[in-house]
C-alpha atoms as a PDB file:
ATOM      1  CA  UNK A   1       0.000   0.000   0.000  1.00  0.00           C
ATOM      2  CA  UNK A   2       1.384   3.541  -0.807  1.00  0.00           C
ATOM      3  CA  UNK A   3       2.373   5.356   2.133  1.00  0.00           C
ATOM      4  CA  UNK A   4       0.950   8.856   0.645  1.00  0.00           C
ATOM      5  CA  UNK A   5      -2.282   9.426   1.586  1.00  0.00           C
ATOM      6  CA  UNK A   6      -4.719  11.918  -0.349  1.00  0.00           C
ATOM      7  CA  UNK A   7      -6.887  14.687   0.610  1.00  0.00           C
ATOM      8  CA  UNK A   8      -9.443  13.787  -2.402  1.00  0.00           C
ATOM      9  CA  UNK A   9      -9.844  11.307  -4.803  1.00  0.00           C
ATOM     10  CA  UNK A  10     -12.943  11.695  -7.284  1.00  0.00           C
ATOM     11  CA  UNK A  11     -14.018   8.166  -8.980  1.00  0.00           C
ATOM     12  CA  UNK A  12     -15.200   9.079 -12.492  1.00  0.00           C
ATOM     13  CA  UNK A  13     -14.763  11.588 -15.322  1.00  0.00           C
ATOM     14  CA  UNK A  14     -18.132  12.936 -16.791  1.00  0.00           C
ATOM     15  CA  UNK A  15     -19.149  16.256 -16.176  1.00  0.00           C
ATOM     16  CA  UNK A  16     -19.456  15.581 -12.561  1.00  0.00           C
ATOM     17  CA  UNK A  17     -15.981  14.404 -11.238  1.00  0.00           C
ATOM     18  CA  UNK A  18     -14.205  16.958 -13.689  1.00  0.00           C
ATOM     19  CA  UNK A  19     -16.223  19.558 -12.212  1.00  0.00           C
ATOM     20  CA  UNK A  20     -15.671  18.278  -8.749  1.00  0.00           C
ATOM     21  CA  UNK A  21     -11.711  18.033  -9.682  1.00  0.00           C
ATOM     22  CA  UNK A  22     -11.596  21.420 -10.773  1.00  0.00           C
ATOM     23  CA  UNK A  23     -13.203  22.691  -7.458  1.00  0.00           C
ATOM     24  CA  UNK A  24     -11.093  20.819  -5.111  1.00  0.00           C
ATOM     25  CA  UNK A  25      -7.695  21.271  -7.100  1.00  0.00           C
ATOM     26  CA  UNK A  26      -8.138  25.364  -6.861  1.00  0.00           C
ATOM     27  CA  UNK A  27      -9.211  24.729  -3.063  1.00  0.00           C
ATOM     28  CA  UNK A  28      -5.304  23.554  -3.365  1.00  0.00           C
ATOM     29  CA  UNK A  29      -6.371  19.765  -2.245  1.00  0.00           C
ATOM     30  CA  UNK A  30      -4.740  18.188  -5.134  1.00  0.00           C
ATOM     31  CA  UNK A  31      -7.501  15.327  -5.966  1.00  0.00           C
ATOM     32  CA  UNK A  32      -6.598  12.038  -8.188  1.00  0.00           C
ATOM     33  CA  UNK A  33      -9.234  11.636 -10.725  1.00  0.00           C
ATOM     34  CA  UNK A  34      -9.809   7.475 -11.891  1.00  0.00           C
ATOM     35  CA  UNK A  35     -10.845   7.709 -15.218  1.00  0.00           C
ATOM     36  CA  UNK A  36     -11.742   4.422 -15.026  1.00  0.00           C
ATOM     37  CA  UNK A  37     -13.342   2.112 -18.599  1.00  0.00           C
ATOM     38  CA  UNK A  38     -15.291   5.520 -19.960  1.00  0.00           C
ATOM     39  CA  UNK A  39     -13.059   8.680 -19.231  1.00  0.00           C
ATOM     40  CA  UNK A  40     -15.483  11.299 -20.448  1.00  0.00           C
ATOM     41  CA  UNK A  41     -18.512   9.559 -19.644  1.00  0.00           C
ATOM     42  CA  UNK A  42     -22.082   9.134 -21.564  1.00  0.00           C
ATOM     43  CA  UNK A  43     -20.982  12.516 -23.225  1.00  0.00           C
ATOM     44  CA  UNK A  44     -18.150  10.569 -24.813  1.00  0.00           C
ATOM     45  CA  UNK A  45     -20.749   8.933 -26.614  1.00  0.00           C
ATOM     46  CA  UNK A  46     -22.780  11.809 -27.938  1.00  0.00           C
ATOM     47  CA  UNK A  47     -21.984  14.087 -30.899  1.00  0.00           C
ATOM     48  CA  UNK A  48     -23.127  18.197 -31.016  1.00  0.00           C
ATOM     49  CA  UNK A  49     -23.585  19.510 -27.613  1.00  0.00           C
ATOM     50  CA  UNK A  50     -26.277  22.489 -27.864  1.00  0.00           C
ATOM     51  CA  UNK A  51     -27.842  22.956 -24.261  1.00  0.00           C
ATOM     52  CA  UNK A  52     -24.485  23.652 -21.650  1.00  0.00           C
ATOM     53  CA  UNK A  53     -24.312  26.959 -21.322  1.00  0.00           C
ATOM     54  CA  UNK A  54     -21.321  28.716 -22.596  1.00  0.00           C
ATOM     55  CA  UNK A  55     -21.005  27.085 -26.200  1.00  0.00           C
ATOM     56  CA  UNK A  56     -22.975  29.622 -28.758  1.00  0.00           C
ATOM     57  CA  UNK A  57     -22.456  27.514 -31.212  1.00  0.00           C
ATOM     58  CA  UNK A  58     -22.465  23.662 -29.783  1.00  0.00           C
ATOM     59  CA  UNK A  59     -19.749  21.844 -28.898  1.00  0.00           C
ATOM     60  CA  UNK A  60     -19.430  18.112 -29.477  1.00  0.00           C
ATOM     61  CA  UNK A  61     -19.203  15.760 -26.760  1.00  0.00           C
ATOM     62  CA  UNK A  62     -16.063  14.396 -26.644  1.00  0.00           C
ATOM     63  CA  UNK A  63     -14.416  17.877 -27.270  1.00  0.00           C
ATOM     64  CA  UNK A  64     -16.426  19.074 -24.152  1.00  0.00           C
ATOM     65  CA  UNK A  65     -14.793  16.556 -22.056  1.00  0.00           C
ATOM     66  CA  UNK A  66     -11.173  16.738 -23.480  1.00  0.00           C
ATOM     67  CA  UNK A  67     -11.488  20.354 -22.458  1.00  0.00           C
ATOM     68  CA  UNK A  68     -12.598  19.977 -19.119  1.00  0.00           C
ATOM     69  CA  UNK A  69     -10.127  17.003 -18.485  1.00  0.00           C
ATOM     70  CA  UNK A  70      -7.543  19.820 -19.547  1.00  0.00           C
ATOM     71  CA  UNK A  71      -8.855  22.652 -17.628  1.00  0.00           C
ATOM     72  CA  UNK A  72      -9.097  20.535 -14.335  1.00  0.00           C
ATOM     73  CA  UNK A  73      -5.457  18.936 -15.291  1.00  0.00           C
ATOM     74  CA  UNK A  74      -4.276  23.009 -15.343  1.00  0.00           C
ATOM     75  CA  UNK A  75      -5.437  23.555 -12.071  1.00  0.00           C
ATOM     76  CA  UNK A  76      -3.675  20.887 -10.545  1.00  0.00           C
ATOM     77  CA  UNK A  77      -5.723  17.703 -10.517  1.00  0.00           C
ATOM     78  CA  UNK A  78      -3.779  14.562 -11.571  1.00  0.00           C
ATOM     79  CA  UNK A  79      -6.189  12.123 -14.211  1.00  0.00           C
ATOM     80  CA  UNK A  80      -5.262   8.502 -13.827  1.00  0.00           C
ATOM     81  CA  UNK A  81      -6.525   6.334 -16.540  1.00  0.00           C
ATOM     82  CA  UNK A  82      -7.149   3.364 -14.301  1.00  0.00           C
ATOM     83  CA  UNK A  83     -10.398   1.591 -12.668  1.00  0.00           C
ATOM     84  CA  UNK A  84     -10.564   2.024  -9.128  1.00  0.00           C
ATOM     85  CA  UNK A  85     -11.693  -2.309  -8.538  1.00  0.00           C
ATOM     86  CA  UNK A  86     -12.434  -1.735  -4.595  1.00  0.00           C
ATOM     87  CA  UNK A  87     -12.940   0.728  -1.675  1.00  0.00           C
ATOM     88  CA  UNK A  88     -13.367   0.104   2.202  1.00  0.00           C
ATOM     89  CA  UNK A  89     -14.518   2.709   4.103  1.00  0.00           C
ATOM     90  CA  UNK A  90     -15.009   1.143   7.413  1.00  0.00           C
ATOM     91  CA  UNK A  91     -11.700   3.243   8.864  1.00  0.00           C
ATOM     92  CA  UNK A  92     -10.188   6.910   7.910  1.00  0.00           C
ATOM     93  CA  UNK A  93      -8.799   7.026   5.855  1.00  0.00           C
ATOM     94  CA  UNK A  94     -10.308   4.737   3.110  1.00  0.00           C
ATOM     95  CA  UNK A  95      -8.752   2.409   1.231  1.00  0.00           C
ATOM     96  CA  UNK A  96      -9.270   1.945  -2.547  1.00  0.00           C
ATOM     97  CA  UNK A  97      -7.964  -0.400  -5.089  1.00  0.00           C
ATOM     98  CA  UNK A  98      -6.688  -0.226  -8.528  1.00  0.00           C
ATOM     99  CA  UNK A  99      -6.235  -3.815  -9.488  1.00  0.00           C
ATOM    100  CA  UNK A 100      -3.657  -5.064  -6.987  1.00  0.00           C
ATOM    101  CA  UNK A 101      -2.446  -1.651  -6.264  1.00  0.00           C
ATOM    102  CA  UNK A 102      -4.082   0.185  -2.667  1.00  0.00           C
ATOM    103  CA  UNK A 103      -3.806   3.396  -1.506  1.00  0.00           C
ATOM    104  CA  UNK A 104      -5.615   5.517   1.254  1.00  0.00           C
ATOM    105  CA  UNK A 105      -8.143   8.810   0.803  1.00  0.00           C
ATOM    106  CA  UNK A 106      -9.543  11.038   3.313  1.00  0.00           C
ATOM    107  CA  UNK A 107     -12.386  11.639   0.962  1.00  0.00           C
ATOM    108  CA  UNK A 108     -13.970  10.032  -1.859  1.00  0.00           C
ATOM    109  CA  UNK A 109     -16.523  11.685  -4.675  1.00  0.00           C
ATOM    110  CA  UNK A 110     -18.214   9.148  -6.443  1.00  0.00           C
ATOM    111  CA  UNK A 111     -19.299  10.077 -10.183  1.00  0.00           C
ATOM    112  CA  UNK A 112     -19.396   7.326 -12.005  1.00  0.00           C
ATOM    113  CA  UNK A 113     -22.776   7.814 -13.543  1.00  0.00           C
ATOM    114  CA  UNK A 114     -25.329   5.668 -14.996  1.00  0.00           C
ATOM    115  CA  UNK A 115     -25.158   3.534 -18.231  1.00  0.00           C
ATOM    116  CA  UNK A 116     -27.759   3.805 -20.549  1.00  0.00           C
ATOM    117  CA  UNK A 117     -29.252   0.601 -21.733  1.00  0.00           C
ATOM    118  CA  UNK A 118     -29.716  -0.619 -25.323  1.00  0.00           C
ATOM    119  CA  UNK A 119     -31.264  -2.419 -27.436  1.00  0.00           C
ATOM    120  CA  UNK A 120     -27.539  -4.151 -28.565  1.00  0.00           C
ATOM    121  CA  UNK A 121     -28.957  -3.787 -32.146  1.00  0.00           C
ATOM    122  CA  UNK A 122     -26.358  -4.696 -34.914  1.00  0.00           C
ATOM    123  CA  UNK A 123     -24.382  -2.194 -35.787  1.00  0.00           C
ATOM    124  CA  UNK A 124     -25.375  -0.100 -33.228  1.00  0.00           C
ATOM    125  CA  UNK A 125     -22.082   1.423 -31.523  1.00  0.00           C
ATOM    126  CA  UNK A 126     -20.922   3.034 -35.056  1.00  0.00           C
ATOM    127  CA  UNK A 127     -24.681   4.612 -35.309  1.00  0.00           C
ATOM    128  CA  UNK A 128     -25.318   6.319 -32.098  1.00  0.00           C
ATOM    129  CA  UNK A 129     -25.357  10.007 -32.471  1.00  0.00           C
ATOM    130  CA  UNK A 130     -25.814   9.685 -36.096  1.00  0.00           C
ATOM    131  CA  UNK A 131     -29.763   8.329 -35.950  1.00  0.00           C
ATOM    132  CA  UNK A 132     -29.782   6.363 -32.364  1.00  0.00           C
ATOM    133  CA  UNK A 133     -29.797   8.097 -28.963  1.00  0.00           C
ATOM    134  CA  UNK A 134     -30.724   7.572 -25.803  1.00  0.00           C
ATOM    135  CA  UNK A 135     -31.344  10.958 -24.917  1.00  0.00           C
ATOM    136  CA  UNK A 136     -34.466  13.161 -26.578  1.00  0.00           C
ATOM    137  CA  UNK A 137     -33.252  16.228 -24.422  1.00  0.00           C
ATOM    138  CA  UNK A 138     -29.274  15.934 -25.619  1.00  0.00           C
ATOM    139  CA  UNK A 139     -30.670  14.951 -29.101  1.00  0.00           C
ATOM    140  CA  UNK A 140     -33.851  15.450 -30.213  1.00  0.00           C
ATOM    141  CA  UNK A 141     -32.840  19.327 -31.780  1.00  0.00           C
ATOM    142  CA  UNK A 142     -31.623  17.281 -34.178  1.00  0.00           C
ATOM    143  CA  UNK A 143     -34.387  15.851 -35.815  1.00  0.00           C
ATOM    144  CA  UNK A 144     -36.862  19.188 -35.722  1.00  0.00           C
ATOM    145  CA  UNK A 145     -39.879  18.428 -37.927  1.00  0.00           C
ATOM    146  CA  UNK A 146     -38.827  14.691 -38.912  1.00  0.00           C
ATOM    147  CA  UNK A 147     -40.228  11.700 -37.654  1.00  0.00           C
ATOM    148  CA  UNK A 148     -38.699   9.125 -35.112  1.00  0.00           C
ATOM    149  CA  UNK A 149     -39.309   6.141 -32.960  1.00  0.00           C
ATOM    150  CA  UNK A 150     -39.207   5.588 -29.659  1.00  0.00           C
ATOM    151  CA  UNK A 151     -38.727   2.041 -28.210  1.00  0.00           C
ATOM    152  CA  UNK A 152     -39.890   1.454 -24.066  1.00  0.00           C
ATOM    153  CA  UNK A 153     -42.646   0.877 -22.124  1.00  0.00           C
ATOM    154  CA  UNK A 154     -42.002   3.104 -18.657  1.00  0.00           C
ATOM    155  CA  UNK A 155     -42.220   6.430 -17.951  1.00  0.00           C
ATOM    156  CA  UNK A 156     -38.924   7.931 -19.477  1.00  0.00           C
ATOM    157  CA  UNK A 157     -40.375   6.272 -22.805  1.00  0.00           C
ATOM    158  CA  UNK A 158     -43.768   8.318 -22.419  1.00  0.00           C
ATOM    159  CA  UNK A 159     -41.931  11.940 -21.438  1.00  0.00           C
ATOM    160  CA  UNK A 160     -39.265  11.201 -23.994  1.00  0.00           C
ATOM    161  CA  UNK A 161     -42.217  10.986 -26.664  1.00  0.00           C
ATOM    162  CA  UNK A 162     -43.959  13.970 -25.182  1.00  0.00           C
ATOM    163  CA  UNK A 163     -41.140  15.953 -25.639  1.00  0.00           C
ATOM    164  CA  UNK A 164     -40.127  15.003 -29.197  1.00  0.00           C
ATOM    165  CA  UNK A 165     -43.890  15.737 -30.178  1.00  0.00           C
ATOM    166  CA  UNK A 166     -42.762  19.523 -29.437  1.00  0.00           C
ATOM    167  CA  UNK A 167     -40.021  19.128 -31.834  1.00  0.00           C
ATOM    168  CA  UNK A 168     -40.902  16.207 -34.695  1.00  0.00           C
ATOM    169  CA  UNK A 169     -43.113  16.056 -37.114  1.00  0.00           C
ATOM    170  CA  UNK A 170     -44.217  12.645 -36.080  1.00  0.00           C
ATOM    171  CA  UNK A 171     -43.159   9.814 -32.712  1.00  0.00           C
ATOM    172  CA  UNK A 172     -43.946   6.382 -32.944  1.00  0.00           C
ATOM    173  CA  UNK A 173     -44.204   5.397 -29.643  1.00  0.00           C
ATOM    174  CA  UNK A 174     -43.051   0.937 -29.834  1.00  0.00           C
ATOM    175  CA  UNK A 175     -43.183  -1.886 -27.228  1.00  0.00           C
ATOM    176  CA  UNK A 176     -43.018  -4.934 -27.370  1.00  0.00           C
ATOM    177  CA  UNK A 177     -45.795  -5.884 -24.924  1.00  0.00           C
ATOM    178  CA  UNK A 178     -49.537  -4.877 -25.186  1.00  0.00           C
ATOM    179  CA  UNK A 179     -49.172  -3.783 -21.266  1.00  0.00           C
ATOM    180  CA  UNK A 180     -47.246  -0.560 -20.008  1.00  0.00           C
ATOM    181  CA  UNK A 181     -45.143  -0.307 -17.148  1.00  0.00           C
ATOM    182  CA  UNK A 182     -45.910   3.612 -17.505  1.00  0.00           C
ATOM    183  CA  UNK A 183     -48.229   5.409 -14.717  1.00  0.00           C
ATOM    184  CA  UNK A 184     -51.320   6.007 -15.955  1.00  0.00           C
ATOM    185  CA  UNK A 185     -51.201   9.451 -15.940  1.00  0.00           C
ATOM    186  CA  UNK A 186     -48.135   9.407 -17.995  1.00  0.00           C
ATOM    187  CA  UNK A 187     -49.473   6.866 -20.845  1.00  0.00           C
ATOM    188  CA  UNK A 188     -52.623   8.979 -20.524  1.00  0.00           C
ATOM    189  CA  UNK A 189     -50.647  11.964 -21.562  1.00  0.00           C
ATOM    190  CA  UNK A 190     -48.804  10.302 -24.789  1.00  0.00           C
ATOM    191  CA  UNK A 191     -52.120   8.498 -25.635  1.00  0.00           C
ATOM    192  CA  UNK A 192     -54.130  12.494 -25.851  1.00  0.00           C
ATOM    193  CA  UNK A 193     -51.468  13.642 -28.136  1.00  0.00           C
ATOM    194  CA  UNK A 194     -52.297  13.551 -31.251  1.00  0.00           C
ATOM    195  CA  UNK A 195     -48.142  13.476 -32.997  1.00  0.00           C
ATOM    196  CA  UNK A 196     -47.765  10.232 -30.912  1.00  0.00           C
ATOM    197  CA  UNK A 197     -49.019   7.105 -32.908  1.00  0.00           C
ATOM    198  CA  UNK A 198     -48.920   3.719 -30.665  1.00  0.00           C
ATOM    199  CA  UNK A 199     -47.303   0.371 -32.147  1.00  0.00           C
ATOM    200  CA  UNK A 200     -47.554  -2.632 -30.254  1.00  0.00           C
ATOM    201  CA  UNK A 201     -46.670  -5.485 -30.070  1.00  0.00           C
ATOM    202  CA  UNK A 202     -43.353  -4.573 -32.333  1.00  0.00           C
ATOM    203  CA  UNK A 203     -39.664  -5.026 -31.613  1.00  0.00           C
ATOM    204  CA  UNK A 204     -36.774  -3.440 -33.266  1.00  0.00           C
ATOM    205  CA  UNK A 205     -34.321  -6.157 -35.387  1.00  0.00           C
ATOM    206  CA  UNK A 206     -32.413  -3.883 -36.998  1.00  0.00           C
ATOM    207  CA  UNK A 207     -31.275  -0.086 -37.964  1.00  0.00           C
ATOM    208  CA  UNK A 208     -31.076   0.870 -41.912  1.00  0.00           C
ATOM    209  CA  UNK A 209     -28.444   3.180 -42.292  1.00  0.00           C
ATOM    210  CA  UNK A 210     -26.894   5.030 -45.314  1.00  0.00           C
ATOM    211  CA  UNK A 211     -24.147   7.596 -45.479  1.00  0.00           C
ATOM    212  CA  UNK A 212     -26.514  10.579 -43.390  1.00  0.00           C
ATOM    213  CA  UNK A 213     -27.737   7.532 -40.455  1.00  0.00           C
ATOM    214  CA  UNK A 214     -30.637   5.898 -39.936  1.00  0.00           C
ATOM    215  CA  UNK A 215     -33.177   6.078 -42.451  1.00  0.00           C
ATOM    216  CA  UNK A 216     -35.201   2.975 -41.200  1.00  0.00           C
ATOM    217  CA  UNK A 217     -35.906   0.193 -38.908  1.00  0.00           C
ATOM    218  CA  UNK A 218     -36.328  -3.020 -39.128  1.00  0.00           C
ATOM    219  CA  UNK A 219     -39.284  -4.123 -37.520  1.00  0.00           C
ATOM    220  CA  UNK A 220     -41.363  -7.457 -36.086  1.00  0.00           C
ATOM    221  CA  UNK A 221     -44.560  -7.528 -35.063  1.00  0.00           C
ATOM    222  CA  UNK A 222     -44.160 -10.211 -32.177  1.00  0.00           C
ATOM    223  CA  UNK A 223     -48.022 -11.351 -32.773  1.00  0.00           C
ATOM    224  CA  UNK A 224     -47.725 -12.494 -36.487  1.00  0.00           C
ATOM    225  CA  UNK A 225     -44.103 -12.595 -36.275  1.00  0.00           C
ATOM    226  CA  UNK A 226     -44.052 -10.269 -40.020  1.00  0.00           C
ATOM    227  CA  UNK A 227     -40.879  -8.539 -40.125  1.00  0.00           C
ATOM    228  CA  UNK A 228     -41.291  -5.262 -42.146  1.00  0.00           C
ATOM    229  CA  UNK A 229     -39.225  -1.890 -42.629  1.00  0.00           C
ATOM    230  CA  UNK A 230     -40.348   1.513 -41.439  1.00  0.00           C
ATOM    231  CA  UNK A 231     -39.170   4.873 -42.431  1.00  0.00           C
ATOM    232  CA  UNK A 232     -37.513   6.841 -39.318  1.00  0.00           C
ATOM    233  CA  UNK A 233     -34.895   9.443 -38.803  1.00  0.00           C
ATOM    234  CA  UNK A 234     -34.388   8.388 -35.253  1.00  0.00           C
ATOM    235  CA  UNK A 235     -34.396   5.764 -33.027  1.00  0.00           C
ATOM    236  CA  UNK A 236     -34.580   6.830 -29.659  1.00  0.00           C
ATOM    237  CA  UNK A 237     -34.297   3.876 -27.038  1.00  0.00           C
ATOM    238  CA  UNK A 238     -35.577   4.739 -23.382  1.00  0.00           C
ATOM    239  CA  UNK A 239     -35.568   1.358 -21.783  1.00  0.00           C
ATOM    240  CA  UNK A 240     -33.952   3.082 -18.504  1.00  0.00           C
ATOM    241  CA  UNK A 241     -30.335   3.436 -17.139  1.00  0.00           C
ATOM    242  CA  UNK A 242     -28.015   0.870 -15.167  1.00  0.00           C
ATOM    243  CA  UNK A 243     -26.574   3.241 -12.449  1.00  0.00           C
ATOM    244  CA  UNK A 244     -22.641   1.897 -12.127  1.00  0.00           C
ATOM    245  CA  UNK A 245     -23.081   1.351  -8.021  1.00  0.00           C
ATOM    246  CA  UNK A 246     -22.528  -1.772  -7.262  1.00  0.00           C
ATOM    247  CA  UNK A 247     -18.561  -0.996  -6.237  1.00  0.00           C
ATOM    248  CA  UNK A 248     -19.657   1.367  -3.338  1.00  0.00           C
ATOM    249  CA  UNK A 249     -22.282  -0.761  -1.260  1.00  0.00           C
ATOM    250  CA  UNK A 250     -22.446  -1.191   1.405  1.00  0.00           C
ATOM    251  CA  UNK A 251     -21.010   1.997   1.929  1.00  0.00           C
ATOM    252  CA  UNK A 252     -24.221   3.795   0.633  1.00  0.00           C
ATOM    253  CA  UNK A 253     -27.403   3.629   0.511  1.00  0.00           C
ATOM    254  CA  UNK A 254     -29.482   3.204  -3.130  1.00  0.00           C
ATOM    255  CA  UNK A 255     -32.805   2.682  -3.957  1.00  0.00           C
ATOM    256  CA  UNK A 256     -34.889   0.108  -5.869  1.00  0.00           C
ATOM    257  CA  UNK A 257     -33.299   0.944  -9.229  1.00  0.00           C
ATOM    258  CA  UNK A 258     -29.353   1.529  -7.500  1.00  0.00           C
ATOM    259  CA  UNK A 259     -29.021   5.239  -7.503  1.00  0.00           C
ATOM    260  CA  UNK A 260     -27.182   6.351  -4.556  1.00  0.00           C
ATOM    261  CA  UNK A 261     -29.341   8.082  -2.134  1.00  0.00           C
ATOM    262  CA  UNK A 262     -27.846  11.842  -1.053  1.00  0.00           C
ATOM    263  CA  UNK A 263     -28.852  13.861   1.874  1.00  0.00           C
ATOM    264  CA  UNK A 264     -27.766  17.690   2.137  1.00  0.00           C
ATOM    265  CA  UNK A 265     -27.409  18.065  -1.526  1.00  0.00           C
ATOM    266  CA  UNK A 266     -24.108  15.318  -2.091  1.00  0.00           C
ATOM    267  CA  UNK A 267     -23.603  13.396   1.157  1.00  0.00           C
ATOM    268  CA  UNK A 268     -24.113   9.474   1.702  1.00  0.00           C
ATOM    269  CA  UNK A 269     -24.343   7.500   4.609  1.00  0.00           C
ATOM    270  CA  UNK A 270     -20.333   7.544   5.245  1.00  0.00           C
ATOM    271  CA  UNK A 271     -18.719  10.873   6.719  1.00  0.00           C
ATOM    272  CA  UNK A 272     -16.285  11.838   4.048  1.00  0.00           C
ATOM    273  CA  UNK A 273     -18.052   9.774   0.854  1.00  0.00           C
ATOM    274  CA  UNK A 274     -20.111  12.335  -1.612  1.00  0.00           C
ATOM    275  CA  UNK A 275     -22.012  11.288  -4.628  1.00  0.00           C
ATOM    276  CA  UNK A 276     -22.575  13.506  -7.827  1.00  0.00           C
ATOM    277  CA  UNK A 277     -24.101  13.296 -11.369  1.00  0.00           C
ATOM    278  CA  UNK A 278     -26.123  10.470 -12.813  1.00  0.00           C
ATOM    279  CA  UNK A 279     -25.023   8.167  -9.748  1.00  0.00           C
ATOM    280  CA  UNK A 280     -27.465   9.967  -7.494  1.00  0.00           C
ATOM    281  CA  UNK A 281     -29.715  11.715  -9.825  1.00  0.00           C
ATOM    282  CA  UNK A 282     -32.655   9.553 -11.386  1.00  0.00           C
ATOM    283  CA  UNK A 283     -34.992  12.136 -12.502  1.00  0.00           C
ATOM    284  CA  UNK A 284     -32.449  14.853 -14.680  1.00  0.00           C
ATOM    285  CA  UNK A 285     -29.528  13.148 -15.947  1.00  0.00           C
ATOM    286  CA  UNK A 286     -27.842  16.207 -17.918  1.00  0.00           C
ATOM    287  CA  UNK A 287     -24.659  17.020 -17.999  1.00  0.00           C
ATOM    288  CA  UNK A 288     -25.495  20.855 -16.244  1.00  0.00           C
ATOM    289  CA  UNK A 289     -26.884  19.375 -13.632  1.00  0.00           C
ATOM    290  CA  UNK A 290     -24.043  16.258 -13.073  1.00  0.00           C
ATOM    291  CA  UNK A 291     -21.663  19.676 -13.200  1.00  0.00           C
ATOM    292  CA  UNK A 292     -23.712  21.463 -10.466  1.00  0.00           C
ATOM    293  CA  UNK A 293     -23.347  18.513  -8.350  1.00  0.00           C
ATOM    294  CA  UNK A 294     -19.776  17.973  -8.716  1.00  0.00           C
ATOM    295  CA  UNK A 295     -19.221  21.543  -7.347  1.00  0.00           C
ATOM    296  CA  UNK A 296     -21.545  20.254  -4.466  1.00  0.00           C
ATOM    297  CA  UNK A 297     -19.639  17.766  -3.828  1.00  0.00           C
ATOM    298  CA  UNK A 298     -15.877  19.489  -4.635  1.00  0.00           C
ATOM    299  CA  UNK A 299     -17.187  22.493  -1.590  1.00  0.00           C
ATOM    300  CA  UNK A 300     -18.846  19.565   0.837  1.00  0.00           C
ATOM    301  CA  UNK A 301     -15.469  17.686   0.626  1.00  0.00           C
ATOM    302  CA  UNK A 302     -13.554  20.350   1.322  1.00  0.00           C
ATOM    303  CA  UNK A 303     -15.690  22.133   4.395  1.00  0.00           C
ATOM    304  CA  UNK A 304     -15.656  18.011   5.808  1.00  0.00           C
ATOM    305  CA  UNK A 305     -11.738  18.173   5.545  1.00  0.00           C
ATOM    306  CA  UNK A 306     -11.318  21.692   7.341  1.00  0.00           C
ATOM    307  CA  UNK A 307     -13.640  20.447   9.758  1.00  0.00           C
ATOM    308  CA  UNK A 308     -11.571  17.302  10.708  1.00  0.00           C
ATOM    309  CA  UNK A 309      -8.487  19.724  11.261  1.00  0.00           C
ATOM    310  CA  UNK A 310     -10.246  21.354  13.680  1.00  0.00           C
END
């Protein structure tokens, strides 16, 4: 184990633990950032930026991230492209792993996010961001007056069609069962709007893609079993996220779906162990508001550290 022992060390490089990094490396704490499989984060996986503040004219994902990566690494933070494997917080300081390498951590920020889930539809890695998202808010600009689908049952599925009906010309709302898992008010909603056409029982084979993206989908009915092709711009799949928790338990709390559960804005359960971003946030999931709570977290941190000294 290495004998050094650091103020802060932030797990995770989205908008959240950069932000976090930046505000604890000018508090002249010198945090570690783990990069860990994703450095970057969901943005990483998204193309034009439009909606954080400061970019008149977009800015694509990746690029966003590079830059803050850069900024924070200016300011002092050190980015290690490693996966932290294992923490134990059960003594200060804790103890975290990188593979078979340990070291200790008065504080820890957790922002490792959530993973979107997919449909793992061939070919679909090389065509997200040009015709399949998972994000109508990050994306849906992009496809003003066209039509798209959007494949889930729950109740992103329903406000991610409500809110491309402000934007597209048309939303096919698909699923493969005839039942919802929506709240009724919610598939109420969809069902009363008159740009969101219903098509069940249907599951998506495959995207049709050309040298702009997706032009169409591939498409079964799961009652007659007739596979047919439909005409789309978009895909838009909001089948929920996977929140990447699982490492920290049972040194915080989650709920049901395994979003860590925060009390005075960033805290967990453990003195000294903050949560930021997508992690703890199940209802916004932007990158503006992962940023906010990195600087939560980043000022928490550092008031819990002057507080030990005294």
């Amino acid at each position: 184990m290495s004998s050094k022992i650091n103020e802060v060390t932030i797990v995770g490089t989205g908008p959240a633990g950069l932000t976090a990094a930046i505000y604890t490396a000018r508090a002249g704490l010198a945090p570690e950032i783990y990069a860990g499989v994703q450095h970057g984060g969901q943005l990483t996986t998204t193309t034009e930026v439009e909606n954080f503040p400061g970019f008149a004219h977009g800015i694509m994902g990746p690029q966003l991230m590079a830059d803050m990566t850069a900024q924070a690494e200016r300011v002092g933070t050190k980015v290690i492209f490693e996966e932290i494997t294992r923490i134990d917080c059960s003594t200060q300081p804790f103890t975290l792993w990188s593979g078979d390498r340990s070291f200790r951590s008065k504080t820890v920020i957790i922002a490792t996010g959530a993973t979107a889930k997919t449909l793992g539809l061939p070919g679909e890695a090389k065509l997200m961001g040009r015709g399949l998202s998972t994000c109508a808010t990050c994306d849906g600009f992009f496809y003003k007056n066209k039509r798209v689908v959007v494949v889930g049952g729950g109740d992103s599925a329903m406000e991610e069609s409500n809110y491309l009906a402000k934007i597209c010309s048309e939303v096919i709302l698909m699923h493969r069962r005839d039942e919802f898992k929506a709240s009724k008010i919610m598939l109420d909603r969809a069902r009363a709007n008159p740009k969101i056409k219903f098509m069940i029982p249907y599951t998506v084979l495959e995207p049709i893609a050309g040298d702009q993206g997706v032009h169409a989908l591939k498409i079964k009915h799961l009652g007659t079993g007739e596979v047919s092709e439909l005409k789309t711009d978009a895909l838009f799949m909001a089948i929920g996220h996977t929140p990447n928790s699982a490492l920290f338990k049972p040194w915080v709390e989650t709920d049901a779906s395994g979003y860590i559960r925060v009390k005075n804005y960033t805290e967990t359960k453990t003195p000294g162990l903050y949560a930021a971003g997508d992690i703890a946030d199940p209802v916004f999931k932007q990158a503006i508001t992962a940023a906010g709570m990195g600087c939560q977290a980043a000022m928490q941190a550092a008031r819990w550290l002057e507080g030990q000294e005294h």
